[in-house]
Protein backbone atom coordinates (compact mmCIF):
# COMPACT_ATOMS: atom_id res chain seq x y z
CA UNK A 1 11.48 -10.50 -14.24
CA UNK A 2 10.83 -13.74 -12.11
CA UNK A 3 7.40 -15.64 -11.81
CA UNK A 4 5.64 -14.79 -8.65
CA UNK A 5 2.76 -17.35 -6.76
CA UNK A 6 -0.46 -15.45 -5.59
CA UNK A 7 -3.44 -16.34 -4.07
CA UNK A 8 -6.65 -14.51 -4.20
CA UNK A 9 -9.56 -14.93 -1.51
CA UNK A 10 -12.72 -12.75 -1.96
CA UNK A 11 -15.85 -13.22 -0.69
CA UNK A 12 -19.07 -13.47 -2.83
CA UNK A 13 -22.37 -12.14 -1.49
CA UNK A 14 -24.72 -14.65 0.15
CA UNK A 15 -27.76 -13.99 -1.70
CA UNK A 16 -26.58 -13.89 -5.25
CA UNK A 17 -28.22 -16.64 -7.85
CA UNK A 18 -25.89 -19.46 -8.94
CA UNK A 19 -25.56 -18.36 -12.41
CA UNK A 20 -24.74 -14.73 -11.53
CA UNK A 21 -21.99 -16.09 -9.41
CA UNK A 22 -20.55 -18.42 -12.18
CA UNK A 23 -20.52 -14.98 -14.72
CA UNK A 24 -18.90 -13.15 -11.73
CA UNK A 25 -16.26 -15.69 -11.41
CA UNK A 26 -15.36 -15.90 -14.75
CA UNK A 27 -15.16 -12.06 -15.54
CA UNK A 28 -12.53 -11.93 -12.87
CA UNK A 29 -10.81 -14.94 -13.94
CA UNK A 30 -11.04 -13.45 -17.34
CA UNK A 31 -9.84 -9.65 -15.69
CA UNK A 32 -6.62 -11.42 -14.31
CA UNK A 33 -5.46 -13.61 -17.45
CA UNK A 34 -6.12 -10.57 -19.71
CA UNK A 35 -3.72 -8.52 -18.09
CA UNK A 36 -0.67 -11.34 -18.36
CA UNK A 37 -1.18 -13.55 -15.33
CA UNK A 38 -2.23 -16.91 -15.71
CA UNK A 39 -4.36 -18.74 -13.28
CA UNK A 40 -3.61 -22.00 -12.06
CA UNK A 41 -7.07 -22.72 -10.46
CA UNK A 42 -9.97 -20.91 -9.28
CA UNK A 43 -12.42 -22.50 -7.06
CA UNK A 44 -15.31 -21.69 -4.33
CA UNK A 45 -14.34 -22.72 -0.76
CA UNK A 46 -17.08 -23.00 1.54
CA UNK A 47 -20.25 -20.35 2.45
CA UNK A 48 -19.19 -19.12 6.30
CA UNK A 49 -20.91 -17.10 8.62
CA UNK A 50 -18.07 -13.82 9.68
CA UNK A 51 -17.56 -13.08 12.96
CA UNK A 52 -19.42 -9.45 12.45
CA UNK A 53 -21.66 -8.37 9.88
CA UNK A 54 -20.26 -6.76 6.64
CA UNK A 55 -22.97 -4.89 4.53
CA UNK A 56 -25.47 -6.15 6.61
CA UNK A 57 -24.44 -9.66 5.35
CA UNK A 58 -23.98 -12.37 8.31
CA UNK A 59 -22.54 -15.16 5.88
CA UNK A 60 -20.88 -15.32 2.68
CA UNK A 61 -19.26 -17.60 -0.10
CA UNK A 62 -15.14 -17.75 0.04
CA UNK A 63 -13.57 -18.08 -3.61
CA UNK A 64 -9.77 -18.70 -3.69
CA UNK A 65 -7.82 -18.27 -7.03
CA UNK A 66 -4.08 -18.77 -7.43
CA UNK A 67 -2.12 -17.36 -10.20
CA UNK A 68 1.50 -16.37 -11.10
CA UNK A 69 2.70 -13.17 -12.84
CA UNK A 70 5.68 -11.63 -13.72
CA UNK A 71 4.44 -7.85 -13.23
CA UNK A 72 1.35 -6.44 -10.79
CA UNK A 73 -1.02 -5.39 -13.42
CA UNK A 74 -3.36 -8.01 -13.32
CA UNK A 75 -3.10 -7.93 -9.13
CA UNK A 76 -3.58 -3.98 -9.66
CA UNK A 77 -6.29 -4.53 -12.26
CA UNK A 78 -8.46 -7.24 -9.87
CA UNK A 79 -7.92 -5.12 -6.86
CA UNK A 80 -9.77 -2.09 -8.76
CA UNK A 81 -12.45 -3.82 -10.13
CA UNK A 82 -13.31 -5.63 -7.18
CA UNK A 83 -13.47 -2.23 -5.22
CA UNK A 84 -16.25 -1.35 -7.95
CA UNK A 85 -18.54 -4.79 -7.58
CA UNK A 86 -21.62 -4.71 -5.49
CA UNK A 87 -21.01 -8.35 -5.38
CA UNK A 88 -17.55 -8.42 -3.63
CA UNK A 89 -17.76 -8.00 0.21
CA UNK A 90 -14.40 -7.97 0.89
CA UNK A 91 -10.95 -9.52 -0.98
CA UNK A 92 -7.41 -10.25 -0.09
CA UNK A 93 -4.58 -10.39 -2.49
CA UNK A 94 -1.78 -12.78 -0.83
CA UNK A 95 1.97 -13.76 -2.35
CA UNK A 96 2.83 -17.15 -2.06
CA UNK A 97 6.09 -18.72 -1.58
């Protein structure tokens, strides 16, 4: 089966403490190269304020990872988890290329 690009964008609650975020991060860093996709980089992009409030949240912080896979488990894998986390406000799962 062929390589696939994807990027990941989710959105991190405002008022979580630095170090929480960094564990966050990693644990679904960790979630996607355990289940056979490897990622290429994973990085925060800014702290925005949305255009309408999401869990009574005005603002939060945008984290973009890109990875390639072969199969959808580890997209299928994130996607649940993230659905689960108090700490994800919202997250799109995007194929590149």
């Amino acid at each position: 089966m062929e390589t696939r690009k994807y990027e990941i964008t989710y959105i991190i609650r405002p008022d979580i403490d630095e170090s929480a975020k960094s564990a966050l991060v990693e644990r679904f860093d960790k979630v996607l190269s355990d289940n056979g996709a490897t990622v290429v980089d994973s990085k925060d992009w800014s702290t925005r304020r949305f255009a309408y409030p999401i869990d009574k949240y005005t603002e939060g912080t945008y984290h973009v990872i890109n990875v390639t896979t072969d199969n959808d488990q580890p997209l299928n894998e994130f996607d649940r988890l993230s659905k689960f986390s108090d700490d994800i406000l919202r997250h799109m799962i995007v194929k590149r290329g």
